[in-house]
N, C-alpha and C. Protein backbone atom coordinates (compact mmCIF):
# COMPACT_ATOMS: atom_id res chain seq x y z
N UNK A 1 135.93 30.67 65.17
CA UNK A 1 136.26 31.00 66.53
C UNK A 1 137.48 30.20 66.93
N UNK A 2 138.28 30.69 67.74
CA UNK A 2 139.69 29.95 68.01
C UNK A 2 139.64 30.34 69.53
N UNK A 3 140.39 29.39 70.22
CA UNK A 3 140.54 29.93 71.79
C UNK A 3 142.07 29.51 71.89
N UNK A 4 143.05 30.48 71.91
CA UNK A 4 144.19 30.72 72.49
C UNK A 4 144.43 30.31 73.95
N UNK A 5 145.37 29.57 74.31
CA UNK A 5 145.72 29.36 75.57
C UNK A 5 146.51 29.61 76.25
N UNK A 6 147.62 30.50 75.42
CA UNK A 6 148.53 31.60 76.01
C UNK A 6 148.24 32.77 75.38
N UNK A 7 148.87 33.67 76.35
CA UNK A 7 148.43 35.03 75.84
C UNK A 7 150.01 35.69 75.52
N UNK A 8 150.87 35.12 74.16
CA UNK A 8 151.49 35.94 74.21
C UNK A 8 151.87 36.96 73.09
N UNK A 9 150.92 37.07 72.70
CA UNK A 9 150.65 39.01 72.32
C UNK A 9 149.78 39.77 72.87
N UNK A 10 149.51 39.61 73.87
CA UNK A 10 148.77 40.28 75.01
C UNK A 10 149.33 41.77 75.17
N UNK A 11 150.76 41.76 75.55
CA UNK A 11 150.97 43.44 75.07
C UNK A 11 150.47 43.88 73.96
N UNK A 12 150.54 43.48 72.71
CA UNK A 12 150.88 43.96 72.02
C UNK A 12 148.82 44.61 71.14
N UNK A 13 148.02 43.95 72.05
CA UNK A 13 147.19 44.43 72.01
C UNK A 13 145.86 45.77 72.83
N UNK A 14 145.22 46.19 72.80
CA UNK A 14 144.58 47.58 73.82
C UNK A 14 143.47 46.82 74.45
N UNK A 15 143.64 46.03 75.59
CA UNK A 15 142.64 45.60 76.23
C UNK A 15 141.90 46.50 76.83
N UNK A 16 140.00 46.62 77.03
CA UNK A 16 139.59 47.61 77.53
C UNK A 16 138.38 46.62 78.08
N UNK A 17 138.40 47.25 79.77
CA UNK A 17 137.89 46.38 80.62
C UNK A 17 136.23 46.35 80.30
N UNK A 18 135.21 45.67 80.58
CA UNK A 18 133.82 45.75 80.54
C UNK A 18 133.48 46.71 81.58
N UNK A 19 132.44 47.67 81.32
CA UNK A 19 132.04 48.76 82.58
C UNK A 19 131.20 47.67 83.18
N UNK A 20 130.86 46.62 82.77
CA UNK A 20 130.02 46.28 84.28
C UNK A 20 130.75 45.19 84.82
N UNK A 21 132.32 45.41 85.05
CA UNK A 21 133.27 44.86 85.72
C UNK A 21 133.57 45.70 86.66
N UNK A 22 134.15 44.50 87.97
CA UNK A 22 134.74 45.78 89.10
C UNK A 22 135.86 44.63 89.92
N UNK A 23 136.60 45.61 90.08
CA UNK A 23 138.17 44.47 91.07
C UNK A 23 137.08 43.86 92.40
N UNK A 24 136.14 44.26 92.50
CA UNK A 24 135.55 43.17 93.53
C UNK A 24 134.97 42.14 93.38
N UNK A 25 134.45 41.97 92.14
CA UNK A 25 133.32 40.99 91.42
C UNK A 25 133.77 40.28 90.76
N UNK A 26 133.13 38.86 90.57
CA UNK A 26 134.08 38.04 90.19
C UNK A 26 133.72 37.53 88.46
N UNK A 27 133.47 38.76 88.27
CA UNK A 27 132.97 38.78 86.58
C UNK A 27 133.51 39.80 86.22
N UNK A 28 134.83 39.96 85.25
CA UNK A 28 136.00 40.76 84.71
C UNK A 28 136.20 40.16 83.20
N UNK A 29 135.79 41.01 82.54
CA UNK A 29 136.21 40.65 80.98
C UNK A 29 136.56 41.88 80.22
N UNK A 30 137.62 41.63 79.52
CA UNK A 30 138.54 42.24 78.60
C UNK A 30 138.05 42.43 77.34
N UNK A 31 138.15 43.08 76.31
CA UNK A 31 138.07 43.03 74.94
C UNK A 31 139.35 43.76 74.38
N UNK A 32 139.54 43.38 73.26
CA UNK A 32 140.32 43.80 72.26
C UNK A 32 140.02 44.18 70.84
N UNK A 33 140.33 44.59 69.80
CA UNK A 33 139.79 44.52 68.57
C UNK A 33 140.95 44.72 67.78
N UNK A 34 141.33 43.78 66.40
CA UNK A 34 141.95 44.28 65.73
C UNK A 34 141.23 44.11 64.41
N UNK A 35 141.87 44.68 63.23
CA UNK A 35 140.94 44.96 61.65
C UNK A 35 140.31 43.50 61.48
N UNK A 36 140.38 42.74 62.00
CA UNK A 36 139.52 41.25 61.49
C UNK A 36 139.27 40.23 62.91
N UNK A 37 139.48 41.21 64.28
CA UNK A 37 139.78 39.63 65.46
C UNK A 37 138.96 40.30 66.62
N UNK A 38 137.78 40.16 66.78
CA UNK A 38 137.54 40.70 68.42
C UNK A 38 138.50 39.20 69.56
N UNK A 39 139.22 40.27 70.39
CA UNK A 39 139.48 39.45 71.16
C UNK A 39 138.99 39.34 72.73
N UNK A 40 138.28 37.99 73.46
CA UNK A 40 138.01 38.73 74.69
C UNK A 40 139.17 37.73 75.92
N UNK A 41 138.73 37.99 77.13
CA UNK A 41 139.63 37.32 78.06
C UNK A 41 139.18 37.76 79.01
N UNK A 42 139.70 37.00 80.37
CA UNK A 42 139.12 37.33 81.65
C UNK A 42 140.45 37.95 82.52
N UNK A 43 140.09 39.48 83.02
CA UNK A 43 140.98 40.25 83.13
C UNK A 43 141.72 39.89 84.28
N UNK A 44 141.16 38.93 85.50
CA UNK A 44 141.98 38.31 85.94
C UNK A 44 142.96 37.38 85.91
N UNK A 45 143.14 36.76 85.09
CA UNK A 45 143.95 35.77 83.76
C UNK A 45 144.14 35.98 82.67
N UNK A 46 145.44 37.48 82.70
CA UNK A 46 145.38 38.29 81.30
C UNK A 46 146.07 36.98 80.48
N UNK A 47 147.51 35.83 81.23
CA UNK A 47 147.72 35.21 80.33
C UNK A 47 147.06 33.64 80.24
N UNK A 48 146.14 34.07 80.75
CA UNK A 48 145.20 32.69 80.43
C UNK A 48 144.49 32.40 78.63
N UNK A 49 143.07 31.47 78.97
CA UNK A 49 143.10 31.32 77.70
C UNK A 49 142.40 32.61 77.11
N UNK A 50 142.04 32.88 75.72
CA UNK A 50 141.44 34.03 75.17
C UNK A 50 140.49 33.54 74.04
N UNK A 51 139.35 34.01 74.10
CA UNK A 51 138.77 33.64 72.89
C UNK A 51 138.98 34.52 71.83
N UNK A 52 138.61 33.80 70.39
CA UNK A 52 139.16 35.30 69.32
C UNK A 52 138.05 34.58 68.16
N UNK A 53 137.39 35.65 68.01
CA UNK A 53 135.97 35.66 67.09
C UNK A 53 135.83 37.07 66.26
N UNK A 54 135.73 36.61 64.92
CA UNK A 54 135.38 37.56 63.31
C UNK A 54 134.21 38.62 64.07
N UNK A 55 134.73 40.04 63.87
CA UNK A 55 133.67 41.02 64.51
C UNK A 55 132.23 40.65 63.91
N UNK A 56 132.08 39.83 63.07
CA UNK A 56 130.04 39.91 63.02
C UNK A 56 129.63 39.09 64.11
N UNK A 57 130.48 38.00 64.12
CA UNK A 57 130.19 37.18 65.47
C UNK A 57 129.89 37.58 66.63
N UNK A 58 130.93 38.59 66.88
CA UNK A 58 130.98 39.63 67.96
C UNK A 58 129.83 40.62 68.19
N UNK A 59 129.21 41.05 67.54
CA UNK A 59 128.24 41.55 67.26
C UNK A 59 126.99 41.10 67.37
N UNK A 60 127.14 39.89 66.83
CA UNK A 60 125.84 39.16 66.81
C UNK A 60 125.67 38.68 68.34
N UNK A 61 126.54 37.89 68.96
CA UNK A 61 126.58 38.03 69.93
C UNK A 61 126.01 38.99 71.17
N UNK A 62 126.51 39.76 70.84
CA UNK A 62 126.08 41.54 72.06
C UNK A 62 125.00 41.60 71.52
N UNK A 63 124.44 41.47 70.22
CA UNK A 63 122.80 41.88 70.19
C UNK A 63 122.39 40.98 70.40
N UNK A 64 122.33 39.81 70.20
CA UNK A 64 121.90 38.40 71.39
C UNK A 64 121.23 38.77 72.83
N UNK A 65 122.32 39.31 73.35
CA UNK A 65 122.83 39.52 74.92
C UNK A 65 122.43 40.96 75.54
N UNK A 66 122.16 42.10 74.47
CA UNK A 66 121.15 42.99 75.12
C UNK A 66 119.95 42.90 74.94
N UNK A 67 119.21 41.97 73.85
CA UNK A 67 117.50 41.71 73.82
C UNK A 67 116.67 41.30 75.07
């Protein structure tokens, strides 16, 4: 796991917001994915820090988190 503290390949990646995010609530998170990097971030601080974790992690994680 690595946490980035600038975001600058932030373009250059397809951030896609969480559906149980909303511009009113103050819980907004991003994901990304590339062939080896889930990336996430808080969509209000696109160039803030970012975490970046190996998709099983990622995974393991979310099935963690829907049980």
């Amino acid at each position: 796991m690595t946490l980035k503290l600038t975001g600058e390949d932030n373009d250059a990646l397809a951030w896609t917001k969480s559906s149980h995010s909303s511009n009113e609530g103050p819980d907004c998170v991003e994901v990304a994915t590339t062939p080896g990097t889930v990336h996430v971030r808080d969509s209000k601080n696109v160039a803030g820090p970012r975490l970046s974790v190996p998709p099983g992690v990622w995974a393991d994680f979310i099935a963690s988190v829907v049980r």
